[in-house]
Protein backbone atom coordinates (compact mmCIF):
# COMPACT_ATOMS: atom_id res chain seq x y z
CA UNK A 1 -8.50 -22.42 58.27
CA UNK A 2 -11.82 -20.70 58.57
CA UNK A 3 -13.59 -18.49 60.50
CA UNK A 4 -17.60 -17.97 61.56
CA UNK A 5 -19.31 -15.86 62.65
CA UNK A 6 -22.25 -16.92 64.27
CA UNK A 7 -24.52 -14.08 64.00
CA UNK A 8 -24.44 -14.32 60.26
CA UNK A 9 -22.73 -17.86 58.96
CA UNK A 10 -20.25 -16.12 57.15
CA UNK A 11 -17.11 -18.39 56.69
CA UNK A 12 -13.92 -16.33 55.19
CA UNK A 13 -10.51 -18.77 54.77
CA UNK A 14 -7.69 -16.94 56.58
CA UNK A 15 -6.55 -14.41 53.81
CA UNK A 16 -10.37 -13.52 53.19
CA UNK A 17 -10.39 -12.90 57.07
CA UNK A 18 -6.85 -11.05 57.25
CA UNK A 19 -7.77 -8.88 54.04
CA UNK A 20 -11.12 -8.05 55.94
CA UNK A 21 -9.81 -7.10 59.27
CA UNK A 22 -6.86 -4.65 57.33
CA UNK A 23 -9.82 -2.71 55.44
CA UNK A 24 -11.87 -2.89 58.54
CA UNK A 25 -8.61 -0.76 60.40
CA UNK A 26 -8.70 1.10 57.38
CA UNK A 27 -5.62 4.12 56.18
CA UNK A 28 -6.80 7.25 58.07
CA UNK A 29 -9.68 6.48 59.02
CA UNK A 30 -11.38 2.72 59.90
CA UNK A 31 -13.30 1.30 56.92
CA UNK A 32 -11.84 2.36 54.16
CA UNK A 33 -8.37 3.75 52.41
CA UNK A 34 -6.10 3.17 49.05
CA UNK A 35 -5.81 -1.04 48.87
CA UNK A 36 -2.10 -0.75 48.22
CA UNK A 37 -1.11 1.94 51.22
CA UNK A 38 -3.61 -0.81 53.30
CA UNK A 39 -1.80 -3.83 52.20
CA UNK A 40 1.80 -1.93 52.07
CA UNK A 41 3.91 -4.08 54.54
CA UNK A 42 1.24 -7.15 54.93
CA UNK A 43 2.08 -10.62 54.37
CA UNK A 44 0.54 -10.44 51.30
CA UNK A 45 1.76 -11.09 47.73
CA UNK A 46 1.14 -8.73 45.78
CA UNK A 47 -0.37 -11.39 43.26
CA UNK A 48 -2.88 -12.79 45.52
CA UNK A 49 -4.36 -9.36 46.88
CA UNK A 50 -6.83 -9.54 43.81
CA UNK A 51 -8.31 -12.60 44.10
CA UNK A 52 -8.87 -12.24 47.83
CA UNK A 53 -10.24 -8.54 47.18
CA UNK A 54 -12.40 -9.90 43.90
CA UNK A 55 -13.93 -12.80 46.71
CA UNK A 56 -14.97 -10.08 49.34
CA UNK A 57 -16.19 -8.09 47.00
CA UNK A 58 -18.73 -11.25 45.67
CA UNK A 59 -19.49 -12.01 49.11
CA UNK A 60 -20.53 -8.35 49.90
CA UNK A 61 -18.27 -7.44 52.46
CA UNK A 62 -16.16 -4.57 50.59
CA UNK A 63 -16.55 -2.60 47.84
CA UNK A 64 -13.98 -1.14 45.21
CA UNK A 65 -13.47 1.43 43.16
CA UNK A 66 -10.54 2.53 40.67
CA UNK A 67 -9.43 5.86 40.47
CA UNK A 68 -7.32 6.23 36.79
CA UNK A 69 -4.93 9.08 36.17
CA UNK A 70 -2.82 9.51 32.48
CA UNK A 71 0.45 7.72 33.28
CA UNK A 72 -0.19 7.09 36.45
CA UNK A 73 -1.00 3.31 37.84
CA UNK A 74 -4.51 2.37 38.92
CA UNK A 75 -5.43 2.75 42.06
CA UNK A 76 -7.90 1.28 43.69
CA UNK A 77 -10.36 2.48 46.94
CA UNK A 78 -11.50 0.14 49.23
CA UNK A 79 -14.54 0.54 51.73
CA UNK A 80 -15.88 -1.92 54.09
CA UNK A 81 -19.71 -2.65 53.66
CA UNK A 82 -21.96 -2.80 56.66
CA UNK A 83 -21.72 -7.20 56.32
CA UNK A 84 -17.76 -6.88 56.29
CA UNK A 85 -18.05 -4.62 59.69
CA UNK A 86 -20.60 -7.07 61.09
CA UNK A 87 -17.87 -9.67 60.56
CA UNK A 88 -15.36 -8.07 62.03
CA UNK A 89 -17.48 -6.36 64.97
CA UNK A 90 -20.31 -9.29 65.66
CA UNK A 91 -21.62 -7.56 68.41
């Protein structure tokens, strides 16, 4: 299953599309939040968020960064570019 959007060809598989659309509604605010509170109670595996995340990223839709602590697990802050809103919001 794919999706297109015809004001810029961009063709996201479902999970590409559903991954988009969560960062797009964002944590507090729309665009952007902590990927795991985002994903926290999706239908996503755990496993899989990566490689969807890792394939937005490439395509220019989102960026990442990851915010280390000592003994504390990475965490990781997601923001949606201005191609990942135009995907989302075509017009």
């Amino acid at each position: 299953m794919s999706n297109t959007n015809a004001t810029n060809q961009v063709k996201l598989p479902g999970n590409e599309t559903y991954l988009l659309k969560l960062i797009d509604k964002g944590m507090d605010e729309a665009g952007c939040g902590w990927l795991h509170e985002i994903t926290d109670g999706s239908a996503f595996s755990p496993l899989s968020i990566p490689g969807v995340l890792g394939s937005l990223i490439k395509k220019g839709l989102v960026e990442s960064f990851d915010e280390r602590e000592p003994d504390m697990p990475v965490c990781y802050w997601v923001t949606i570019t201005e191609a990942g809103s135009a995907v989302c919001r075509p017009f």
